[in-house]
C-alpha atoms as a PDB file:
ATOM      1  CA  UNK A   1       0.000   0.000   0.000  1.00  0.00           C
ATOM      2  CA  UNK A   2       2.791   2.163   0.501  1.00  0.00           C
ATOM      3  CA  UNK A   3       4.557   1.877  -2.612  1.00  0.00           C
ATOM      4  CA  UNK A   4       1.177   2.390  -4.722  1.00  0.00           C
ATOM      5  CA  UNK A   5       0.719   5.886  -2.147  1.00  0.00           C
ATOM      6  CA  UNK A   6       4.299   7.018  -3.244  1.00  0.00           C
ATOM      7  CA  UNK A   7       4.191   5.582  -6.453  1.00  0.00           C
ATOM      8  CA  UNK A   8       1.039   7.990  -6.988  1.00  0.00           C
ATOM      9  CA  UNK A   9       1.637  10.968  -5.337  1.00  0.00           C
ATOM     10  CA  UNK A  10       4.666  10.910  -7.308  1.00  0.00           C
ATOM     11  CA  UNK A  11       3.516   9.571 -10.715  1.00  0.00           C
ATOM     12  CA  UNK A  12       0.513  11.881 -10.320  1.00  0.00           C
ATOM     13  CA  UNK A  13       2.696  14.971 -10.143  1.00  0.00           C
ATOM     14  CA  UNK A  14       5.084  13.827 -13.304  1.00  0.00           C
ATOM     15  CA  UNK A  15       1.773  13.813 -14.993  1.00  0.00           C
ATOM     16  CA  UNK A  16       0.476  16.773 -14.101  1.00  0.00           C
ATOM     17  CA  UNK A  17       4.269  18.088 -15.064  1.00  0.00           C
ATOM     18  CA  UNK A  18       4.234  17.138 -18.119  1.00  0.00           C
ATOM     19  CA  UNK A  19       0.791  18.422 -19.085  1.00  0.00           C
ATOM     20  CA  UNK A  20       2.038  22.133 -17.437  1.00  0.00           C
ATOM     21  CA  UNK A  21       5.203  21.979 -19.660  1.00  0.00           C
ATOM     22  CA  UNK A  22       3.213  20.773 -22.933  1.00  0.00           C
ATOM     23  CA  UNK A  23       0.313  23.206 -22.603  1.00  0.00           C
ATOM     24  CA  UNK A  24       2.730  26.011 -21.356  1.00  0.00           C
ATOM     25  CA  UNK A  25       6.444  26.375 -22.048  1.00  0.00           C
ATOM     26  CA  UNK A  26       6.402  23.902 -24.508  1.00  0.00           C
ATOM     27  CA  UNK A  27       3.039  25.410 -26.281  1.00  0.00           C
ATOM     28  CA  UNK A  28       2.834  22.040 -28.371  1.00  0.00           C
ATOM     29  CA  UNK A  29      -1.305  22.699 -28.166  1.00  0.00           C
ATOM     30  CA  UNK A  30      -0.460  25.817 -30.118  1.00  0.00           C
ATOM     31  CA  UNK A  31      -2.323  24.744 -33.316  1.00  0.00           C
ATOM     32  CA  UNK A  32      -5.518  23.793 -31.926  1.00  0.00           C
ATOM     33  CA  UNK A  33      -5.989  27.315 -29.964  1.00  0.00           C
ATOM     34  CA  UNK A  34      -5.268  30.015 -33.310  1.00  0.00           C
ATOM     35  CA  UNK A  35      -6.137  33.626 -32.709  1.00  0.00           C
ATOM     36  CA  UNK A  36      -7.901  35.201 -35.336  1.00  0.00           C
ATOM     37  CA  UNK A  37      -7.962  39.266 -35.470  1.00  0.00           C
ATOM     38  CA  UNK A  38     -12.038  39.087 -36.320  1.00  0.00           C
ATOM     39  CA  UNK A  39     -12.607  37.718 -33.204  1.00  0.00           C
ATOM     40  CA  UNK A  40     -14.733  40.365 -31.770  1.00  0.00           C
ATOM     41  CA  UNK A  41     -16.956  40.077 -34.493  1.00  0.00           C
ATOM     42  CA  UNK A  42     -17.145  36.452 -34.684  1.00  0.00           C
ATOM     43  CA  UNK A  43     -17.830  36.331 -30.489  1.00  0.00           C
ATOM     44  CA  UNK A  44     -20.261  39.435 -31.150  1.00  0.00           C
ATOM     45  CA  UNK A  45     -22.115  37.025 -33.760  1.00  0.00           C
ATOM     46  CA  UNK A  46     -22.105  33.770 -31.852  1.00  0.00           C
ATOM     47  CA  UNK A  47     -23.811  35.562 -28.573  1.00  0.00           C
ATOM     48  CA  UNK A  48     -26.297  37.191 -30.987  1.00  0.00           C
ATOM     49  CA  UNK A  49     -26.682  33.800 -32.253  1.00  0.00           C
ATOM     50  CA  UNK A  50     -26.365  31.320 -30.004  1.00  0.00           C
ATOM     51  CA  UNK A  51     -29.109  31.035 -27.124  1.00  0.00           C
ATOM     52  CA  UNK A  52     -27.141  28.409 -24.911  1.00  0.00           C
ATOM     53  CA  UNK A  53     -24.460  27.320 -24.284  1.00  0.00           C
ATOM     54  CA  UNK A  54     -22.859  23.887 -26.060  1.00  0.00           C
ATOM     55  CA  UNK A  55     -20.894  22.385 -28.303  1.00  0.00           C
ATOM     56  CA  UNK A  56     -22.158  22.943 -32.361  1.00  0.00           C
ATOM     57  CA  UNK A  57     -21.738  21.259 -35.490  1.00  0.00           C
ATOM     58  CA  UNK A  58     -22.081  23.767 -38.519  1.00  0.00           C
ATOM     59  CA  UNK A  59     -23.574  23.366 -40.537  1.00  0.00           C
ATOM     60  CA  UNK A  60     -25.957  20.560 -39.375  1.00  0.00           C
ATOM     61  CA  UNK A  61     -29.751  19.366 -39.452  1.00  0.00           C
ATOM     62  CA  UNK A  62     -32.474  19.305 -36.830  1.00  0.00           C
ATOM     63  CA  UNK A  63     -31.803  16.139 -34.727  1.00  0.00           C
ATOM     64  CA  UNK A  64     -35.668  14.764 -36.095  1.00  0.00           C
ATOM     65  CA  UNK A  65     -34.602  15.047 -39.255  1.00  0.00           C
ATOM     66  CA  UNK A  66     -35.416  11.816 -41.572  1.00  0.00           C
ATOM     67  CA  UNK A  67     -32.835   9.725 -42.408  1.00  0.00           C
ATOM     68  CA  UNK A  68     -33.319  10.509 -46.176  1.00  0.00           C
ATOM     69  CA  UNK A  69     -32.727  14.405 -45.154  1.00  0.00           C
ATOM     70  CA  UNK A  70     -29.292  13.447 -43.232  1.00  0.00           C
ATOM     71  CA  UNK A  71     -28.128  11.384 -46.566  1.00  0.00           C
ATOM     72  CA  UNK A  72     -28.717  13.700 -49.056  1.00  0.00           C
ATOM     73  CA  UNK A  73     -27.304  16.952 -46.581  1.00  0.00           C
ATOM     74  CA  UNK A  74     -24.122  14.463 -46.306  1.00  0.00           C
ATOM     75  CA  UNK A  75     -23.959  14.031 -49.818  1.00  0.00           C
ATOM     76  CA  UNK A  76     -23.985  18.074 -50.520  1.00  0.00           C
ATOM     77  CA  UNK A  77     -21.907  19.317 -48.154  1.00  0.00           C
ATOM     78  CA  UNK A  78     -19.489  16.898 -49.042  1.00  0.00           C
ATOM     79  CA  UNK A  79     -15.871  19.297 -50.006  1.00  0.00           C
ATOM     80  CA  UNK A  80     -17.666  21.960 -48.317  1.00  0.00           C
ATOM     81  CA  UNK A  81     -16.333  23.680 -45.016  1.00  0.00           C
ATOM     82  CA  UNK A  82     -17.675  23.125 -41.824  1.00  0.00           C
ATOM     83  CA  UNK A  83     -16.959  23.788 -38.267  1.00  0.00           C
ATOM     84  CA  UNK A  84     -17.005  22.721 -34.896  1.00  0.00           C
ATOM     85  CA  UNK A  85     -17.852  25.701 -32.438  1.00  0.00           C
ATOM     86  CA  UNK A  86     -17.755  25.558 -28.440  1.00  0.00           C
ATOM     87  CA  UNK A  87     -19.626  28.016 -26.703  1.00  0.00           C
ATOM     88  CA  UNK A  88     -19.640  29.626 -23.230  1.00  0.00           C
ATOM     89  CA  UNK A  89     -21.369  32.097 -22.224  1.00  0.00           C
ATOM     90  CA  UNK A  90     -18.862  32.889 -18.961  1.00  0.00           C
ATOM     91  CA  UNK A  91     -15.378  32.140 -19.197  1.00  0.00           C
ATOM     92  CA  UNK A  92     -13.888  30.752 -15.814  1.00  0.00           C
ATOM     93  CA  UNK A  93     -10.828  31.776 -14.733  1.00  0.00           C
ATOM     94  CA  UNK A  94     -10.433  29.752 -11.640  1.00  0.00           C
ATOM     95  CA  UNK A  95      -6.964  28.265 -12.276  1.00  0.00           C
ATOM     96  CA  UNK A  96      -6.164  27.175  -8.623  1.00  0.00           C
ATOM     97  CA  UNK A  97      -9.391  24.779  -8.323  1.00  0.00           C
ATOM     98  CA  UNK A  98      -8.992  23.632 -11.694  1.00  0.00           C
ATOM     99  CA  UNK A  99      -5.106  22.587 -11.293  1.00  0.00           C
ATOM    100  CA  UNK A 100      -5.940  20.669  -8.172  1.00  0.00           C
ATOM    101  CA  UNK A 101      -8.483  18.870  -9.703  1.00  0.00           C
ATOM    102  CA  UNK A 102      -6.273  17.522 -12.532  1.00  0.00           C
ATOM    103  CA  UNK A 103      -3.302  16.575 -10.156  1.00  0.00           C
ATOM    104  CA  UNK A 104      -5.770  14.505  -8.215  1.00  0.00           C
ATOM    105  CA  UNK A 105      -6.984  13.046 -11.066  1.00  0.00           C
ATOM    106  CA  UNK A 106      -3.592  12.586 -12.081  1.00  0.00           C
ATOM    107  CA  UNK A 107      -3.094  10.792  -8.993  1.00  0.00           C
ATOM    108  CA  UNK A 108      -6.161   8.940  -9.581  1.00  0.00           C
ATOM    109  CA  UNK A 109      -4.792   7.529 -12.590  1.00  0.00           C
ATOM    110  CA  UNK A 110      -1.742   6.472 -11.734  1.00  0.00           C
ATOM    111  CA  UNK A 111      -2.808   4.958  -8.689  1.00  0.00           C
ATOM    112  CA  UNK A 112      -5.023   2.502 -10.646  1.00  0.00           C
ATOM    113  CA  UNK A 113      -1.943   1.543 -13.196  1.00  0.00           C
ATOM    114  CA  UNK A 114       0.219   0.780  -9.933  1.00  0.00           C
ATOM    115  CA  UNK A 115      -3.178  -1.657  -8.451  1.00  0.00           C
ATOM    116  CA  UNK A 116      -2.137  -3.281 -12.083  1.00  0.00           C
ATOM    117  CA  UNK A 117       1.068  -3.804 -12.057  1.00  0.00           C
ATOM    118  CA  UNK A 118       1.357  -4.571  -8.393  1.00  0.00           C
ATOM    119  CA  UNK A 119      -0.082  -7.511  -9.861  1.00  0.00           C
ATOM    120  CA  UNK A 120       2.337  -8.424 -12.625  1.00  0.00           C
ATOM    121  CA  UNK A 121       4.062 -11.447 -12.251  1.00  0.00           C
ATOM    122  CA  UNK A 122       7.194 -10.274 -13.997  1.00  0.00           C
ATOM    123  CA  UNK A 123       7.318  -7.312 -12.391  1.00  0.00           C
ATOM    124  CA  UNK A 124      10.881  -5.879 -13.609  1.00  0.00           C
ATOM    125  CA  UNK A 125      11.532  -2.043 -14.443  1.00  0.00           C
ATOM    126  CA  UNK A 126      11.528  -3.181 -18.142  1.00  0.00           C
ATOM    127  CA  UNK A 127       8.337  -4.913 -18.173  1.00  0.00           C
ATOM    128  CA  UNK A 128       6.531  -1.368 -16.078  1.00  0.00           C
ATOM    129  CA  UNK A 129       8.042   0.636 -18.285  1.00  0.00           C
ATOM    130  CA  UNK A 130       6.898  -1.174 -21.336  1.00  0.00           C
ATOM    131  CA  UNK A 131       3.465  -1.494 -19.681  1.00  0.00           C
ATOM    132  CA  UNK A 132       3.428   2.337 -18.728  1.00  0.00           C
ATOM    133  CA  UNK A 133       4.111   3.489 -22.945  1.00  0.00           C
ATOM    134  CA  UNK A 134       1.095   0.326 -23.795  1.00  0.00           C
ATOM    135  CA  UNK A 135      -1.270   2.964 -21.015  1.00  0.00           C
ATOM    136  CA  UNK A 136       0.047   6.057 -23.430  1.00  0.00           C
ATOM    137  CA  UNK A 137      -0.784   4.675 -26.216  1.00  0.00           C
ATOM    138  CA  UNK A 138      -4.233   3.239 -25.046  1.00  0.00           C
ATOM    139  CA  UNK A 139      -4.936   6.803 -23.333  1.00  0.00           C
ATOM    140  CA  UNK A 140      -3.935   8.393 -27.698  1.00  0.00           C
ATOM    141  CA  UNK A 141      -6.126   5.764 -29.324  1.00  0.00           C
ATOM    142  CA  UNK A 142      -9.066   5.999 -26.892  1.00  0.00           C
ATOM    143  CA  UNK A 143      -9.802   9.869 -26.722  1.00  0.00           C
ATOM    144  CA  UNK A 144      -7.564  12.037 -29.325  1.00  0.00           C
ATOM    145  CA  UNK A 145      -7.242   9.810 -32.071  1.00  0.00           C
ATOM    146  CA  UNK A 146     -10.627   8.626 -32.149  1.00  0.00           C
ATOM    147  CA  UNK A 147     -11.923  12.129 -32.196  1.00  0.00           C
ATOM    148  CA  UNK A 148      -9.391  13.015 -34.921  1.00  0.00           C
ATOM    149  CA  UNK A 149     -10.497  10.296 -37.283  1.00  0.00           C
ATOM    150  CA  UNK A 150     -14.685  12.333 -37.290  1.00  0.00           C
ATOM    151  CA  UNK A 151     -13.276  15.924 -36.540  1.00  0.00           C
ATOM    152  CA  UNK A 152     -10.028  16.684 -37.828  1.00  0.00           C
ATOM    153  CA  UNK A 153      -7.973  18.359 -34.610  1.00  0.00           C
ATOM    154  CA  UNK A 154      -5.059  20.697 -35.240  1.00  0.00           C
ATOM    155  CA  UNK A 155      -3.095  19.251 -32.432  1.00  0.00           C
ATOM    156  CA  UNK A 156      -3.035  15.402 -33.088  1.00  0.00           C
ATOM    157  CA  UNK A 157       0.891  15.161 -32.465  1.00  0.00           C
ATOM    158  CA  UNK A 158       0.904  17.039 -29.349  1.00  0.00           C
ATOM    159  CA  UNK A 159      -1.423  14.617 -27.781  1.00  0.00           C
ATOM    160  CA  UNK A 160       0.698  11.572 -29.103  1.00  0.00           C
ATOM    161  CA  UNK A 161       3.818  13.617 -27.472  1.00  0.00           C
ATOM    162  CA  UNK A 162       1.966  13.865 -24.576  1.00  0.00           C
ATOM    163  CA  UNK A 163       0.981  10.612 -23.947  1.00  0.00           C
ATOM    164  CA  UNK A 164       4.107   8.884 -24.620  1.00  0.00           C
ATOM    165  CA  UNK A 165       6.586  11.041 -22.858  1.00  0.00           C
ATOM    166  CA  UNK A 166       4.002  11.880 -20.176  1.00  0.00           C
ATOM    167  CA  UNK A 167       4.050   7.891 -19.722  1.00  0.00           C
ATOM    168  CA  UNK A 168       7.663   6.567 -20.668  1.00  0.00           C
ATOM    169  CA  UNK A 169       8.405   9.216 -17.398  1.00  0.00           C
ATOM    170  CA  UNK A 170       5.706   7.809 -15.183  1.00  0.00           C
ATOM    171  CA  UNK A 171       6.916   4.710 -16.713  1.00  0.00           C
ATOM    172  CA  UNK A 172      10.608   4.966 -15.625  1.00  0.00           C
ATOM    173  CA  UNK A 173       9.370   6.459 -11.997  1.00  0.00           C
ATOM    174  CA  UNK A 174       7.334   3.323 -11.551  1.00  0.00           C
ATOM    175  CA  UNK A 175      10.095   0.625 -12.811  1.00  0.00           C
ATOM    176  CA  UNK A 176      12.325   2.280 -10.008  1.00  0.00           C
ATOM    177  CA  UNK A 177      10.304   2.125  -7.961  1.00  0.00           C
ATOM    178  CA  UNK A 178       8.539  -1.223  -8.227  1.00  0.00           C
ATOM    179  CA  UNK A 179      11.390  -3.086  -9.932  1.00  0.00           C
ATOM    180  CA  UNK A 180      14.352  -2.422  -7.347  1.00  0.00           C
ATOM    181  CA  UNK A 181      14.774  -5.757  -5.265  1.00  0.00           C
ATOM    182  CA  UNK A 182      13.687  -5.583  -1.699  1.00  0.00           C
ATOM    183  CA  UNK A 183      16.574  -4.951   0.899  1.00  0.00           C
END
């Protein structure tokens, strides 16, 4: 129990690290976040526009629209642009609640890859380490890649660099730590 405490506390924070360094000095998100100068107008148009907040698909039918409607509005827009628009009506600015809450997830997470390995019969710095990049990869192909293959994201490769480094270090934290023979 103690090495899965220490092993998260301290995995959790090389997470939350890396994520701070990617999104921040590193910038590597920098293509999915692109200022545009006509963003006044554009904001000044959504609010005009938009009654709620949510997440839009432009252009796009009524959700009761007939099948037939959906096929032939595929078929037309097909070549055509679209976009994807997310809108607030408040931004939040509360930094210090939302940084805890992703180092505890962070935590979280790595806690429940140390309850797996604990279990590994070979359980050798390679064989975590190894096991750690399989997570990275698993957490790229689940969420990011998925999504990319519908709606196209401008940041594809800084979620792959994320998820392998983030993991080869939580990888190499966690061989140490669980591979070292007991004195």
């Amino acid at each position: 129990m103690k090495k899965l405490l220490i092993g998260a506390l301290v995995g959790g924070i090389i997470l939350f690290m890396w994520q701070f360094l990617s999104w921040t000095v590193l910038n590597l998100h920098y293509n999915a976040y692109q200022y545009t100068p006509k963003q006044d107008a554009i904001m000044s148009t959504l609010s005009a526009q938009l009654e709620k907040e949510g997440q839009y698909m432009m252009p796009s039918l009524p959700p009761d629209a007939p099948m037939e409607e959906h096929e032939q509005f595929m078929k037309t827009m097909e070549g055509k642009p679209w976009a994807l628009v997310q809108y607030h009506q408040s931004m939040s600015t509360n930094m210090g609640s939302n940084m805890i809450r992703g180092l505890i997830v962070n935590m979280l997470i790595v806690a429940f890859f140390c309850t797996i390995i604990s279990r590994m019969n070979a359980l050798n710095f390679t064989a975590i380490f190894i096991s750690a990049l399989f997570v990275g990869m698993i957490v790229f192909f689940n969420v990011p890649y998925t999504n990319h293959i519908w709606f196209k994201g401008f940041d594809l490769m800084a979620y792959f660099i994320d998820s392998i480094v983030s993991w080869a270090l939580v990888g190499i934290w966690l061989g140490w730590l669980y591979g070292r023979k007991k004195a």
